[in-house]
Protein backbone atom coordinates (compact mmCIF):
# COMPACT_ATOMS: atom_id res chain seq x y z
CA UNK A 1 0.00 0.00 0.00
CA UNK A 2 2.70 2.88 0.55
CA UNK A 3 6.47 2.86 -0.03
CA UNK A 4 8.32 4.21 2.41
CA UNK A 5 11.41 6.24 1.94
CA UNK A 6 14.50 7.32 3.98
CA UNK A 7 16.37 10.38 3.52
CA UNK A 8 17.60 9.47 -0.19
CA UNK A 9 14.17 10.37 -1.52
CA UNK A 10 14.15 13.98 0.44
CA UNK A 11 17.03 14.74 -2.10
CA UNK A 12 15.44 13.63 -5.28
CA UNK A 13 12.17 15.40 -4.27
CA UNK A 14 14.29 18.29 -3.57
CA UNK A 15 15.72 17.97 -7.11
CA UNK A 16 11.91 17.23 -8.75
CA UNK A 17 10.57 19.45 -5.80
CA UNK A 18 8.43 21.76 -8.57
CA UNK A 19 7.59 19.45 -11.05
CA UNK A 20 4.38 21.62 -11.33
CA UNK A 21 5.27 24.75 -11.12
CA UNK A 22 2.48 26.82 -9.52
CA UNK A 23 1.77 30.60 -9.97
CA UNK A 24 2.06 32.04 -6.18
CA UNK A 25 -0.63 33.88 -6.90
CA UNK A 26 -3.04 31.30 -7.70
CA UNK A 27 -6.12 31.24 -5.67
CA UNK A 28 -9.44 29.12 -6.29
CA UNK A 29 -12.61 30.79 -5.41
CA UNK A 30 -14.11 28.26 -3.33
CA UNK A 31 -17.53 27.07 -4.98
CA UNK A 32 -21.06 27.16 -3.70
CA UNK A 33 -21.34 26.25 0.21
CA UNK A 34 -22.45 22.81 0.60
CA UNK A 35 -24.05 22.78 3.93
CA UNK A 36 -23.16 20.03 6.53
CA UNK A 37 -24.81 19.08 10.01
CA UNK A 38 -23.32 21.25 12.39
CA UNK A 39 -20.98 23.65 10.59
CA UNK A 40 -20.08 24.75 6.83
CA UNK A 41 -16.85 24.87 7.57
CA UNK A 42 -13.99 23.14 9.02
CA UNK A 43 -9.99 24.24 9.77
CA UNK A 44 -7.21 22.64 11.01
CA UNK A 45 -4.25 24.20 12.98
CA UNK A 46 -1.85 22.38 14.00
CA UNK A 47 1.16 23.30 16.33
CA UNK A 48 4.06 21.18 17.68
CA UNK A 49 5.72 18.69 20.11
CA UNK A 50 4.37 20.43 23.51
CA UNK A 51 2.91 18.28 26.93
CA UNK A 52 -0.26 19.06 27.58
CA UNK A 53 -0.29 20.76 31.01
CA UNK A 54 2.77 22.78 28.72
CA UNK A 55 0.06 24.03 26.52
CA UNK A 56 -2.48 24.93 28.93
CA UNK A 57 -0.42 26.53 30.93
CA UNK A 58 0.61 29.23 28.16
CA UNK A 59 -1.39 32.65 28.42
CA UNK A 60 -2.18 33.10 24.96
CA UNK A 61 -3.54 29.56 24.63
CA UNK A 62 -5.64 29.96 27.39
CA UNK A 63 -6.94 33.11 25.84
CA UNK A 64 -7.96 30.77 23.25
CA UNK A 65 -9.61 28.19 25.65
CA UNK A 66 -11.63 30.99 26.67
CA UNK A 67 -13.12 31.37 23.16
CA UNK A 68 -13.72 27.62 22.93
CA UNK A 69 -14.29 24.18 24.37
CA UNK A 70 -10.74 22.72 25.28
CA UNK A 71 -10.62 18.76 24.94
CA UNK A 72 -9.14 17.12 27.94
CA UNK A 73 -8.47 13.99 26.55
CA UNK A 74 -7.66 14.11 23.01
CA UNK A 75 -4.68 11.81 22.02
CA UNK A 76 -1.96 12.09 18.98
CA UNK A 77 -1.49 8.71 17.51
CA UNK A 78 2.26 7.88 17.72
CA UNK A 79 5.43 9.91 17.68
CA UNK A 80 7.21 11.27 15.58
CA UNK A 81 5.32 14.16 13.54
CA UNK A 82 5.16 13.14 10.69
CA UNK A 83 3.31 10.06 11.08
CA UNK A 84 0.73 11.96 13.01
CA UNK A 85 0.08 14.55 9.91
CA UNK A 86 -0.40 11.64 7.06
CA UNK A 87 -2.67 9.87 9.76
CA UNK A 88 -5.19 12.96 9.68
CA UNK A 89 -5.56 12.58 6.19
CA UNK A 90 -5.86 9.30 5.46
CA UNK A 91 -7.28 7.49 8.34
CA UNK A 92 -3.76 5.63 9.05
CA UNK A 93 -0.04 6.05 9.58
CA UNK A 94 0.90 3.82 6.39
CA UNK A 95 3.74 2.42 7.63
CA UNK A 96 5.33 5.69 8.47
CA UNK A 97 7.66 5.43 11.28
CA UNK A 98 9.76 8.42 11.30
CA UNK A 99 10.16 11.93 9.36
CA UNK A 100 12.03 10.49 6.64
CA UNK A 101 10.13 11.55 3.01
CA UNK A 102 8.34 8.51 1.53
CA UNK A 103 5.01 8.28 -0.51
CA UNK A 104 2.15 6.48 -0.81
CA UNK A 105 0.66 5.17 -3.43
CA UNK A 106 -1.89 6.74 -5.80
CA UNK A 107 -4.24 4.15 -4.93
CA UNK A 108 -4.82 4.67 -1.32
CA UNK A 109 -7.94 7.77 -0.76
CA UNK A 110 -7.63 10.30 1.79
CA UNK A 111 -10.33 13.08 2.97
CA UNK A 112 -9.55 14.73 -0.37
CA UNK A 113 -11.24 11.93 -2.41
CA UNK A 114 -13.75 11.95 -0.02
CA UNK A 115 -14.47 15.73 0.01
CA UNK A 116 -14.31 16.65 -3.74
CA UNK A 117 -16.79 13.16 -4.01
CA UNK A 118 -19.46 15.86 -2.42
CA UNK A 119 -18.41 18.69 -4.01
CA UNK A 120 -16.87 20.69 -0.99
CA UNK A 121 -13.55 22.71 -1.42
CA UNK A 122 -10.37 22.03 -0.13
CA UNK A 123 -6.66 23.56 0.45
CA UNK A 124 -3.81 23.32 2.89
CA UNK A 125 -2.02 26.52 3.74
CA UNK A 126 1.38 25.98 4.28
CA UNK A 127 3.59 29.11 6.21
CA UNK A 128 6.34 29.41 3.91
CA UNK A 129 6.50 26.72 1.72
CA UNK A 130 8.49 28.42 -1.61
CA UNK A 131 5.71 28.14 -3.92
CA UNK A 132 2.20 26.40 -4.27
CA UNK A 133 2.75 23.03 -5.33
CA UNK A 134 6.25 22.36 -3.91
CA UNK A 135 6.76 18.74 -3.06
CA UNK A 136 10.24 19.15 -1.54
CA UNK A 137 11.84 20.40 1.44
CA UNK A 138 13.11 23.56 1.84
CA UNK A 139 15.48 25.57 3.65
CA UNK A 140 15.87 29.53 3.74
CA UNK A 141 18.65 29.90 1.80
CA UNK A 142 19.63 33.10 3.51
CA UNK A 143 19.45 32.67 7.01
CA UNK A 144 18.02 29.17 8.09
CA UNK A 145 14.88 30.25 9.90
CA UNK A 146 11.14 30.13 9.51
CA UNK A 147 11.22 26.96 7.58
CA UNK A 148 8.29 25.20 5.90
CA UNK A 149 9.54 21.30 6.24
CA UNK A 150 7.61 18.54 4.30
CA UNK A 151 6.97 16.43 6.84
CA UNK A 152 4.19 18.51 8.58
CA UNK A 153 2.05 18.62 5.39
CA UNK A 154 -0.22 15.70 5.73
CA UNK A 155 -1.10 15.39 2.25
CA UNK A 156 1.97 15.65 -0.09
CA UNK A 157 3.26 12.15 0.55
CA UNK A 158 -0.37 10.82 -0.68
CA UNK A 159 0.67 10.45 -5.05
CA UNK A 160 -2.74 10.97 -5.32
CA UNK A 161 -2.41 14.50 -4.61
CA UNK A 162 1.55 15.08 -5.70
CA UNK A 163 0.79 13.75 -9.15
CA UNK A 164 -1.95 15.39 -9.52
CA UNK A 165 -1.63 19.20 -10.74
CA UNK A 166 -5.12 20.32 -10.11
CA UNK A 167 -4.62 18.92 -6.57
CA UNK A 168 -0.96 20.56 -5.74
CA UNK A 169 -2.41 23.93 -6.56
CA UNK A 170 -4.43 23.71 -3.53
CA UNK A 171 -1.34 22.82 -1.61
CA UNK A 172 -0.86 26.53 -0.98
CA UNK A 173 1.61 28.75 0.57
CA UNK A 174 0.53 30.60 3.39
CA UNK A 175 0.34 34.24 1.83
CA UNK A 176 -2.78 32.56 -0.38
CA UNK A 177 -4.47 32.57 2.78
CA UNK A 178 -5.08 36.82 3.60
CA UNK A 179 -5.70 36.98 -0.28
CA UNK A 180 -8.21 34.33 -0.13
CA UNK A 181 -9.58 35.29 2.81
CA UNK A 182 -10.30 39.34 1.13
CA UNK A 183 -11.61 37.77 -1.67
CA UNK A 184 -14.06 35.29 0.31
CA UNK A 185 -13.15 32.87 -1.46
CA UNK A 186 -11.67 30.56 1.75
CA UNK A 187 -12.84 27.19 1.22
CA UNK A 188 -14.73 24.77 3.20
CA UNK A 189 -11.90 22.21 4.34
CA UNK A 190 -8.64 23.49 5.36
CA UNK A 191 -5.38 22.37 7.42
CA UNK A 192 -2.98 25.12 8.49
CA UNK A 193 0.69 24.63 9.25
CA UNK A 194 2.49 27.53 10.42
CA UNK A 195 6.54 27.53 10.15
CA UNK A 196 8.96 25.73 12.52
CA UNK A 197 9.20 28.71 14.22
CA UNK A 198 5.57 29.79 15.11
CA UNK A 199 4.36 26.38 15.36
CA UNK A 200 6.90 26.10 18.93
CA UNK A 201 8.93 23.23 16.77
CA UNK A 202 12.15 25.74 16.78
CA UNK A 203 11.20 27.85 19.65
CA UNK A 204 8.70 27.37 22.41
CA UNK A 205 5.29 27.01 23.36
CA UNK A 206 5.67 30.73 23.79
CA UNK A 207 5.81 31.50 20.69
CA UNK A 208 3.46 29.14 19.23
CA UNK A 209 0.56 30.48 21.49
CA UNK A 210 1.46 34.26 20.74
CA UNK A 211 1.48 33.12 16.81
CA UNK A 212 -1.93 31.51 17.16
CA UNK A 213 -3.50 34.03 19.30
CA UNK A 214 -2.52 36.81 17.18
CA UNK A 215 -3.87 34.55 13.48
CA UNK A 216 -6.82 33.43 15.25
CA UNK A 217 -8.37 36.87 17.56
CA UNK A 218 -9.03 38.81 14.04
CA UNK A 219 -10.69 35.76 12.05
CA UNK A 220 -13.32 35.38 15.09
CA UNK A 221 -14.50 38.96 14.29
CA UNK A 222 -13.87 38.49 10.73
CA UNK A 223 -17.17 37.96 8.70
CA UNK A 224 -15.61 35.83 5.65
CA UNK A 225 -14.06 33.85 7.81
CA UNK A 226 -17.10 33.25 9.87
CA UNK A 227 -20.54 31.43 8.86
CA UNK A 228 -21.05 28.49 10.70
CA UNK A 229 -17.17 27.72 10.98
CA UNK A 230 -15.66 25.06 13.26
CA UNK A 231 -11.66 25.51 14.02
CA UNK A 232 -9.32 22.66 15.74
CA UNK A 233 -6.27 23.57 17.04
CA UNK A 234 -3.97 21.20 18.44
CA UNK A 235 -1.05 19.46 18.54
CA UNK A 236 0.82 16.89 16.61
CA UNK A 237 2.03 15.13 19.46
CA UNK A 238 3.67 15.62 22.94
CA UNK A 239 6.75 16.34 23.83
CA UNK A 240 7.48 13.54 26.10
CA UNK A 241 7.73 10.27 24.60
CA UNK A 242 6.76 8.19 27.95
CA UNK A 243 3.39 9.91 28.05
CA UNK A 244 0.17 8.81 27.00
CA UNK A 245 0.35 11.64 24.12
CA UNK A 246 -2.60 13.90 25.20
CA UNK A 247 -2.38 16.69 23.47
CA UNK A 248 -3.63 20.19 24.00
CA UNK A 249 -6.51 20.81 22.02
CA UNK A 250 -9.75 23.99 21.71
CA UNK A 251 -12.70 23.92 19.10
CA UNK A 252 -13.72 27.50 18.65
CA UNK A 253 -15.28 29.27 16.23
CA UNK A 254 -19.19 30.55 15.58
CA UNK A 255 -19.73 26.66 14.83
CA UNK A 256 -19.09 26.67 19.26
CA UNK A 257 -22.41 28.36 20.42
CA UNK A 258 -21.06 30.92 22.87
CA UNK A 259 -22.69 29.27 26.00
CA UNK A 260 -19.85 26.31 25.27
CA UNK A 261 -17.15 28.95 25.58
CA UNK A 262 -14.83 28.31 28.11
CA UNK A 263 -15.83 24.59 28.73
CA UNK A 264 -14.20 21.26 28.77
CA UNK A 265 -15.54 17.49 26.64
CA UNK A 266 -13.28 14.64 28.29
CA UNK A 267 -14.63 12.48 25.64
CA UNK A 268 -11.68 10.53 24.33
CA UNK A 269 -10.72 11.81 21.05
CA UNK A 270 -7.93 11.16 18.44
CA UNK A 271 -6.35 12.81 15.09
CA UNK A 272 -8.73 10.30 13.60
CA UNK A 273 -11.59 12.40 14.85
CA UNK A 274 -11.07 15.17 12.50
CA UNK A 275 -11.91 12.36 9.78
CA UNK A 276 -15.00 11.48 11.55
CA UNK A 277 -16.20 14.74 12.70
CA UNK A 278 -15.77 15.80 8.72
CA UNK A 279 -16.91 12.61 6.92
CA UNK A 280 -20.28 12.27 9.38
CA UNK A 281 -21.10 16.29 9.18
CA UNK A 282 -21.25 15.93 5.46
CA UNK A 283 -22.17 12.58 4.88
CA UNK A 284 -18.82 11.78 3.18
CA UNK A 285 -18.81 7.58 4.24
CA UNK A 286 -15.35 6.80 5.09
CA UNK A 287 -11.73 5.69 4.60
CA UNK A 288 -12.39 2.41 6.50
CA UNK A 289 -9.29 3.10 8.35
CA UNK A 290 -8.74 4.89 12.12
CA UNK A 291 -11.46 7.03 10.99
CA UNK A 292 -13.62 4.33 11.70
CA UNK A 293 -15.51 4.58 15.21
CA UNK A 294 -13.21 7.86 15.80
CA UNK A 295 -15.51 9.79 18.19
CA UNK A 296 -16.96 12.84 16.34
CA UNK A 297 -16.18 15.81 18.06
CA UNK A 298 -20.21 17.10 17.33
């Protein structure tokens, strides 16, 4: 089902990495809304490698427990990151085991598949990958920092989508997001992955909860943002690796009636649950992977 890779593959991608070239400027309007149960749309943010009592502990991120219900007992599914990232797309790890690049083959679905089956738009946002489209690594070649790294984009190892031009141009780099936002033309399934410095992976839980307080505050005012809109932000996994890899985790958002701000769910969730919660709000069916029996968040 998937070929995995070690670090002899990150080169060649590197050399292939824009096989289809995107315009940075690209942006599809998303289509007509297709309603779902209990919210129109759904986002993903995901931050990294913090404990949980870490997380909660951070001032900004309890700002945004405050706008939100924080879920006390939501698990990653295995260490390292990337594992965790392909696993919220596609329902399973795939025999990942570490951060080395691999792919999977074309023949194995993820939400995608699932999503443009009904119709409902799709993109990742990815803080500064080089161009939309890229399928490499990439490192700043002038100082270092602020990196977008493959490995914490859950869908590019899928050939599905990396094959597939129409599909890498909705592998976007993170500027597409404020321009599709004016135009209001965000679409209805996204995952967000800020750099390896604002997502805490270089730096510090600090710094990841200032970043994501300061994205998030204006897009819960922010009217084309808004309309029935359910956000997840958590974490890929913990930092400890003798934990039992709860991670920190809020759904906010006007999908959140205000009376639930500020509360706690203890039921026991996974990355898998973003694939339920999704696939049973819009009727999707499934992957018939961990999606399977994932408890749906609502």
């Amino acid at each position: 089902m998937y070929l995995q890779t070690v670090t002899a593959i990150a080169v060649a991608l590197a050399g292939t990495a824009n096989a289809y070239p995107r315009d940075p400027s690209l942006t599809s309007r998303a289509s007509s809304i297709v309603k779902g149960k209990t919210f129109d749309r759904f986002v993903s943010i995901w931050l990294e490698n913090t404990d949980y009592s870490k997380a909660a502990a951070d001032p900004n991120l309890k700002w945004i427990a405050s706008q939100g219900i924080t879920l006390t007992n939501y698990r990653a599914i295995t260490h390292p990151s990337q594992p965790n990232y392909i696993a919220s797309a596609g329902g399973s790890t795939h025999g990942f085991t570490s951060d080395n690049a691999g792919t999977i083959d074309a023949s194995v679905q993820t939400i995608v598949d699932l999503l443009e089956a009904k119709g409902i738009s799709w993109a990742e946002y990815e803080q500064d990958m080089p161009s939309s489209g890229y399928t490499g690594n990439y490192n700043n070649p002038k100082t270092g920092a602020n990196d977008y790294v493959r490995k914490h984009n859950p869908l590019i190892s899928y050939d599905s989508i990396n094959t597939d031009p129409s599909r890498l141009d909705k592998i976007k780099n993170f500027t597409l997001f404020e321009s599709d936002l004016a135009a209001n033309a965000l679409p209805q399934w996204m995952f967000i992955t800020p750099n390896m410095t604002n997502d805490g992976h270089d730096t510090s839980v600090t710094t990841a909860g200032a970043w994501s307080k300061s994205f998030l505050q204006p897009l819960l005012s922010n009217s084309n943002f808004l309309g029935n809109t359910l956000v997840l932000l958590t974490f890929d996994e913990t930092e400890s690796y003798i934990s039992n890899n709860d991670v920190f985790s809020v759904l906010l958002g006007d999908a959140v009636p205000t009376s639930s701000h500020g509360t706690t769910d203890g039921t026991e969730y996974t990355h898998y649950s973003m694939l339920s919660t999704v696939e049973n709000n819009w009727d999707l069916g499934n992957l018939g992977q961990g999606d399977v029996g994932a408890a749906i968040f609502f």
